[in-house]
C-alpha atoms as a PDB file:
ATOM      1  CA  UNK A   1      18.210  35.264   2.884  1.00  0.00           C
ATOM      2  CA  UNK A   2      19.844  38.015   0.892  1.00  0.00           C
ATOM      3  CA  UNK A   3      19.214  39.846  -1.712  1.00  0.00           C
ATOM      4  CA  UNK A   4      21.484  37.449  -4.243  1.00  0.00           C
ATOM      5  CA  UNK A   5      21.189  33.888  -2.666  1.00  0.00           C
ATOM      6  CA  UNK A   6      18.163  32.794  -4.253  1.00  0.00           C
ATOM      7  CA  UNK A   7      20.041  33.522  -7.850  1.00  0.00           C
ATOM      8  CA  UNK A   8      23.676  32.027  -6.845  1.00  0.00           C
ATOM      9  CA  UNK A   9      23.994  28.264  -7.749  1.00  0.00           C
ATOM     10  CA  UNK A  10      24.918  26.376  -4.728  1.00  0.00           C
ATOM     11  CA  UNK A  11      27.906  24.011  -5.324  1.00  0.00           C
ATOM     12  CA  UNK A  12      27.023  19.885  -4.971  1.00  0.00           C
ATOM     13  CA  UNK A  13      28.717  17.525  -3.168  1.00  0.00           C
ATOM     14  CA  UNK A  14      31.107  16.305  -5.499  1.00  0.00           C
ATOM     15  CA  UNK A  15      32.537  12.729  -5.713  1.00  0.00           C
ATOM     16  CA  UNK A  16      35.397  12.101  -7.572  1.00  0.00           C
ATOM     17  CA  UNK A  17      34.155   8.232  -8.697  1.00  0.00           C
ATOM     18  CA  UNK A  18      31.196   6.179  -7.597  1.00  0.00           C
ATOM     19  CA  UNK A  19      33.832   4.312  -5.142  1.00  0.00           C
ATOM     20  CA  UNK A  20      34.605   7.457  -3.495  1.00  0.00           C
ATOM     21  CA  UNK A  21      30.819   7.887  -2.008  1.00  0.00           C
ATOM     22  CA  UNK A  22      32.124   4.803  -0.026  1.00  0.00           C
ATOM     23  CA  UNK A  23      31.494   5.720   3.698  1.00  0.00           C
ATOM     24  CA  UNK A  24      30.296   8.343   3.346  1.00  0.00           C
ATOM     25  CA  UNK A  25      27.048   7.758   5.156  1.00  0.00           C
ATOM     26  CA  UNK A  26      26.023  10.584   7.618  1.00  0.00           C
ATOM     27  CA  UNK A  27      27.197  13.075   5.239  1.00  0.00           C
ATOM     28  CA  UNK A  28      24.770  16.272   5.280  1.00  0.00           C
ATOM     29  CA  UNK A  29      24.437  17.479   2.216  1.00  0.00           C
ATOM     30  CA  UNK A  30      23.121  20.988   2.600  1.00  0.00           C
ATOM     31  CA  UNK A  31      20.376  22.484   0.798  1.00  0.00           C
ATOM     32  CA  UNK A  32      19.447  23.751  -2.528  1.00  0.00           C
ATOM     33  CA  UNK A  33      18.294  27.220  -3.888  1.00  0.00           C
ATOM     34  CA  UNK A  34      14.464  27.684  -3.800  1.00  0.00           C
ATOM     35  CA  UNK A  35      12.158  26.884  -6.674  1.00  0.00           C
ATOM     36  CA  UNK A  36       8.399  28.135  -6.869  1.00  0.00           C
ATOM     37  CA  UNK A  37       5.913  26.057  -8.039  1.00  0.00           C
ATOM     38  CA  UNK A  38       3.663  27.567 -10.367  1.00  0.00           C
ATOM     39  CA  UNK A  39       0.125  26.903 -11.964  1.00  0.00           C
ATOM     40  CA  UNK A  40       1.923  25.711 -14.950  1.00  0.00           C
ATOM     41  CA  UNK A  41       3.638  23.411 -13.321  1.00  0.00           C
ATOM     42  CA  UNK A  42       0.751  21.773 -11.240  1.00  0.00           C
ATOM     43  CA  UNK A  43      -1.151  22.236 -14.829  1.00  0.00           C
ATOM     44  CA  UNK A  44       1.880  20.262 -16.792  1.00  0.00           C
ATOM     45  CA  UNK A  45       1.998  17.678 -14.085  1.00  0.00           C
ATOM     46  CA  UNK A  46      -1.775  17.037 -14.358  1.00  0.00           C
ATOM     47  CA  UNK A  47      -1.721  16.843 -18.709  1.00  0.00           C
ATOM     48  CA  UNK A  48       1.710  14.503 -18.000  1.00  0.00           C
ATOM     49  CA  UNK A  49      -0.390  11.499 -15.717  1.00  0.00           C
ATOM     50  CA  UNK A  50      -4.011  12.477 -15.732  1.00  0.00           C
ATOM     51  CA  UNK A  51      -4.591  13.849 -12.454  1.00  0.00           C
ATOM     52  CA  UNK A  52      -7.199  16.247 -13.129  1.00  0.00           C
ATOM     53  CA  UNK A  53      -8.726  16.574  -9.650  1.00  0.00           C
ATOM     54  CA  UNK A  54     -10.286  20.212  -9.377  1.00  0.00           C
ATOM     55  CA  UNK A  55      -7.613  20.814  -5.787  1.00  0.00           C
ATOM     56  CA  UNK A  56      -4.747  21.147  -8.391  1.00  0.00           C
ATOM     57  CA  UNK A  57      -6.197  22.436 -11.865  1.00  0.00           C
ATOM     58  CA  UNK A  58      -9.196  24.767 -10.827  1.00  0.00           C
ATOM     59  CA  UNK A  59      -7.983  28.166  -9.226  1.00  0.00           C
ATOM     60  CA  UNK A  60     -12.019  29.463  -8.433  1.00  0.00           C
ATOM     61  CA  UNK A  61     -12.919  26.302  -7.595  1.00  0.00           C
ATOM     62  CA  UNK A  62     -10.162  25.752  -5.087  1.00  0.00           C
ATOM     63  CA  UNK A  63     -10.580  29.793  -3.480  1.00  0.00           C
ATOM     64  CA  UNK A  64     -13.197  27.725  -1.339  1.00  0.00           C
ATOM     65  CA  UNK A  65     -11.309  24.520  -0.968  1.00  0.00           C
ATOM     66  CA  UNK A  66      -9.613  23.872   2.071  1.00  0.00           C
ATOM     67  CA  UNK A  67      -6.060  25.690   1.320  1.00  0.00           C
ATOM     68  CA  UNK A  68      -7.404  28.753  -0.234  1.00  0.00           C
ATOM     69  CA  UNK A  69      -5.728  28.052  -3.770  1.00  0.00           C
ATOM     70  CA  UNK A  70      -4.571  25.005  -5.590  1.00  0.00           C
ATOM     71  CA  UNK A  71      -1.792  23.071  -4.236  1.00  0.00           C
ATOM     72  CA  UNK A  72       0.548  20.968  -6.070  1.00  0.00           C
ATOM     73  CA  UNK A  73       0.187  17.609  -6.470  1.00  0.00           C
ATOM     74  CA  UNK A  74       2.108  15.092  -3.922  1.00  0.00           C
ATOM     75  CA  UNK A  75       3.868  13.232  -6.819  1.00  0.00           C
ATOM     76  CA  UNK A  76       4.658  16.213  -8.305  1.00  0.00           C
ATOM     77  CA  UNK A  77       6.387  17.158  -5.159  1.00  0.00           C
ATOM     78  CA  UNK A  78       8.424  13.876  -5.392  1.00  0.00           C
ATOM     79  CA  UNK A  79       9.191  14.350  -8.647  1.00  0.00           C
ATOM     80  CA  UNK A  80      10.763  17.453  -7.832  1.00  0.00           C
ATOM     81  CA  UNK A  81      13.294  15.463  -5.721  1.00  0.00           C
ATOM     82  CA  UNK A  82      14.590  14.614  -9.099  1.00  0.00           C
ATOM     83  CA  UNK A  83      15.447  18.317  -9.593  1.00  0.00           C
ATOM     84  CA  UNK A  84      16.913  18.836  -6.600  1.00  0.00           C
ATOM     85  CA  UNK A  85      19.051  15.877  -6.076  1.00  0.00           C
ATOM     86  CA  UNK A  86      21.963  16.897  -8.779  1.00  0.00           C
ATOM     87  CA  UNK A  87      22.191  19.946  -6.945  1.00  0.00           C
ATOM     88  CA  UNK A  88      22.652  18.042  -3.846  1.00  0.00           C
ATOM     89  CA  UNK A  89      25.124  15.366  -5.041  1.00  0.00           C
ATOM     90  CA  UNK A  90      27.197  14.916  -8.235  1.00  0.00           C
ATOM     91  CA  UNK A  91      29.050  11.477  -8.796  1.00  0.00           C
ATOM     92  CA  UNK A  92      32.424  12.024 -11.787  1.00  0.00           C
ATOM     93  CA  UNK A  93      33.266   9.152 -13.793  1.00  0.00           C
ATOM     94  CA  UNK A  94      30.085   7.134 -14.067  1.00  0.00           C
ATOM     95  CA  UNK A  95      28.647   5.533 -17.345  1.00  0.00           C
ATOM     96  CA  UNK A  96      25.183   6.697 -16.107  1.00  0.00           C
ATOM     97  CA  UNK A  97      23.779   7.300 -13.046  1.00  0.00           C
ATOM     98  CA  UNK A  98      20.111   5.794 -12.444  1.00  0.00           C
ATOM     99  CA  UNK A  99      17.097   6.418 -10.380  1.00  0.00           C
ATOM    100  CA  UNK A 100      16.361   2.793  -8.910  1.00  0.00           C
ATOM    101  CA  UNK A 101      13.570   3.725  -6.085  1.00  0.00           C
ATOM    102  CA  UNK A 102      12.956   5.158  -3.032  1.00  0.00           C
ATOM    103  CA  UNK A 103      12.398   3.712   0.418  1.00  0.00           C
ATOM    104  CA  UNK A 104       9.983   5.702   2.322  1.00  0.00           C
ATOM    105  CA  UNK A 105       7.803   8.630   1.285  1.00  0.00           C
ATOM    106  CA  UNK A 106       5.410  11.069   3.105  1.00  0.00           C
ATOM    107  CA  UNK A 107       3.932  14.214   2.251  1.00  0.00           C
ATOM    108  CA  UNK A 108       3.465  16.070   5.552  1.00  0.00           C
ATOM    109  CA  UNK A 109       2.032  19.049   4.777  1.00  0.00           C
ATOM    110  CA  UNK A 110       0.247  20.424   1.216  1.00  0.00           C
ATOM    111  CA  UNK A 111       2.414  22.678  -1.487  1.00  0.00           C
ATOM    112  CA  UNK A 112      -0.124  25.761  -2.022  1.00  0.00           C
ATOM    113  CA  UNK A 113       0.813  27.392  -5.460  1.00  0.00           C
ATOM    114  CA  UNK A 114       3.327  29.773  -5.400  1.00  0.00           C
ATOM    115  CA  UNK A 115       5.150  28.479  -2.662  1.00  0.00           C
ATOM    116  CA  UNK A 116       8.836  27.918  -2.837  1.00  0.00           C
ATOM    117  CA  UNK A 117      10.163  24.311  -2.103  1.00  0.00           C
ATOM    118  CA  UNK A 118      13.896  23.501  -1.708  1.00  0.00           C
ATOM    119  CA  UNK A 119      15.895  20.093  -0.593  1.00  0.00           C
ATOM    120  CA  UNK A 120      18.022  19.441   2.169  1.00  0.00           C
ATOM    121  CA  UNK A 121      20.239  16.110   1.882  1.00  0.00           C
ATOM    122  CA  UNK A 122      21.576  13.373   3.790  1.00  0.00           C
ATOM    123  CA  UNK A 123      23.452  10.327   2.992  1.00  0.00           C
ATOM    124  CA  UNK A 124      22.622   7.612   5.137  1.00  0.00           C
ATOM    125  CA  UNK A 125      23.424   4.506   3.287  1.00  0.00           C
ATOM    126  CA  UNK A 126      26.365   3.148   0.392  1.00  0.00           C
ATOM    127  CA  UNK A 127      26.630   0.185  -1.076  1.00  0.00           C
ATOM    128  CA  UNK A 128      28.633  -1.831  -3.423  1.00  0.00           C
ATOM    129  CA  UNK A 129      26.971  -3.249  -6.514  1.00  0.00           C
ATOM    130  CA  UNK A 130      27.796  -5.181  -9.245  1.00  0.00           C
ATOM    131  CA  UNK A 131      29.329  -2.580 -11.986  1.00  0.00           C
ATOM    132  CA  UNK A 132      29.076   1.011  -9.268  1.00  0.00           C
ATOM    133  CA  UNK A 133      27.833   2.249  -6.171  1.00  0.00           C
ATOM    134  CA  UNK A 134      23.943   2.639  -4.670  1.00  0.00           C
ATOM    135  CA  UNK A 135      23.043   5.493  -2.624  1.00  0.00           C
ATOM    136  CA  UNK A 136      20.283   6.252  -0.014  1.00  0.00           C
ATOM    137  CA  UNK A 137      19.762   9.787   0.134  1.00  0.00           C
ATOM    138  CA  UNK A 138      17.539  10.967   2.995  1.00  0.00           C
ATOM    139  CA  UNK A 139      16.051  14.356   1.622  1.00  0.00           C
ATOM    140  CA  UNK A 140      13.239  16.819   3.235  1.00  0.00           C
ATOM    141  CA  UNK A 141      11.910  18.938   0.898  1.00  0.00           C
ATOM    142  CA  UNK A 142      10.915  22.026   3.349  1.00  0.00           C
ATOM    143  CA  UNK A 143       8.093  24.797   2.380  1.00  0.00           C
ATOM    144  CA  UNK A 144       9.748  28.215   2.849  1.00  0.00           C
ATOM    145  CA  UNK A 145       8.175  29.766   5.705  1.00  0.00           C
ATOM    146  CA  UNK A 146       6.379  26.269   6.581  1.00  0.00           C
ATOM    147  CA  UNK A 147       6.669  24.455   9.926  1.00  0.00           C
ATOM    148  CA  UNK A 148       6.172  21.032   8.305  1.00  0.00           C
ATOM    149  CA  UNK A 149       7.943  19.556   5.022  1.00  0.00           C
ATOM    150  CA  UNK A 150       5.906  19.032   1.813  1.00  0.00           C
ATOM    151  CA  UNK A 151       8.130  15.715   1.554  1.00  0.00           C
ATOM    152  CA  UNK A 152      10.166  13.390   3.137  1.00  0.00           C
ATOM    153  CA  UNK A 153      11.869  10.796   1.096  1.00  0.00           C
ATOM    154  CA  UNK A 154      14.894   8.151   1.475  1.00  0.00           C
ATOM    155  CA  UNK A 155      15.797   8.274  -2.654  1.00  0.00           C
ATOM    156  CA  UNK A 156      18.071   5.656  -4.107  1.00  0.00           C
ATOM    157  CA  UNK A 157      20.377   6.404  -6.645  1.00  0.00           C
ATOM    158  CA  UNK A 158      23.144   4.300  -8.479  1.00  0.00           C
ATOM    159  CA  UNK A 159      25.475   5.264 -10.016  1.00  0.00           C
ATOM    160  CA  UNK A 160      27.435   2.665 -12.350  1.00  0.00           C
ATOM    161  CA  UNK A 161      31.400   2.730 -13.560  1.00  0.00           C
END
């Protein structure tokens, strides 16, 4: 990686119109720039639903855990797919694009804190629906320096005319 890459924005895959995702299935996406994930964000995550298990909020407590150090939480990793997606995939002329679901989701392998996470996209399913398009995204969000993803995650995405 050089010196500037983690900095420059790289560009989405840009549709013109929900219609125009239409077969594209098989497209690879590419990947996004890195993002660390922080004690404040594991911290924020925890306040947002709850989740105040000692592996993610307590940094002493964790030193003698079994990863050395907090680690994010696996939803929070998801959630992150949210983040990363728009920088994967941008759909023009839409009303509104929605989150409807995902299909499949695993968590192979534990985000540590301070670890940097990016997204690498596939499409592997379009649809027609009633008023736009739905889109199955296949993305891996890889650990940098990791032999195993922290996620794996077929995302569905519509976006309406």
């Amino acid at each position: 990686m050089g010196v500037y890459s983690a900095i420059l924005p790289l560009m989405p895959m840009t549709f013109n119109s929900p219609q125009d995702l239409v077969g594209s299935e098989g497209m690879n996406l590419g990947s996004t720039n890195w993002r660390e994930v922080t004690q404040d964000r594991i911290d924020l995550f925890a306040e947002a639903t709850g989740d105040h298990q000692w592996i993610h909020i307590d940094p002493e407590k964790a030193k003698e855990g079994p990863f050395g150090a907090t680690i994010a939480h696996g939803y929070l990793t998801l959630s992150m797919t949210n983040l990363f997606l728009p920088e994967l995939l941008q759909v023009e002329q839409i009303s509104m694009g929605v989150n409807y679901g995902v299909n499949k989701v695993r968590f192979p392998s534990p985000v540590v804190v301070g670890s940097r996470l990016r997204a690498s996209g596939t499409i592997i399913e379009v649809s027609e629906i009633s008023g736009g398009v739905q889109a199955v995204v296949s993305l891996i969000v890889e650990i940098e320096n990791a032999p195993k993803p922290a996620c794996v995650v077929e995302s569905i995405s519509r976006f309406l005319n």
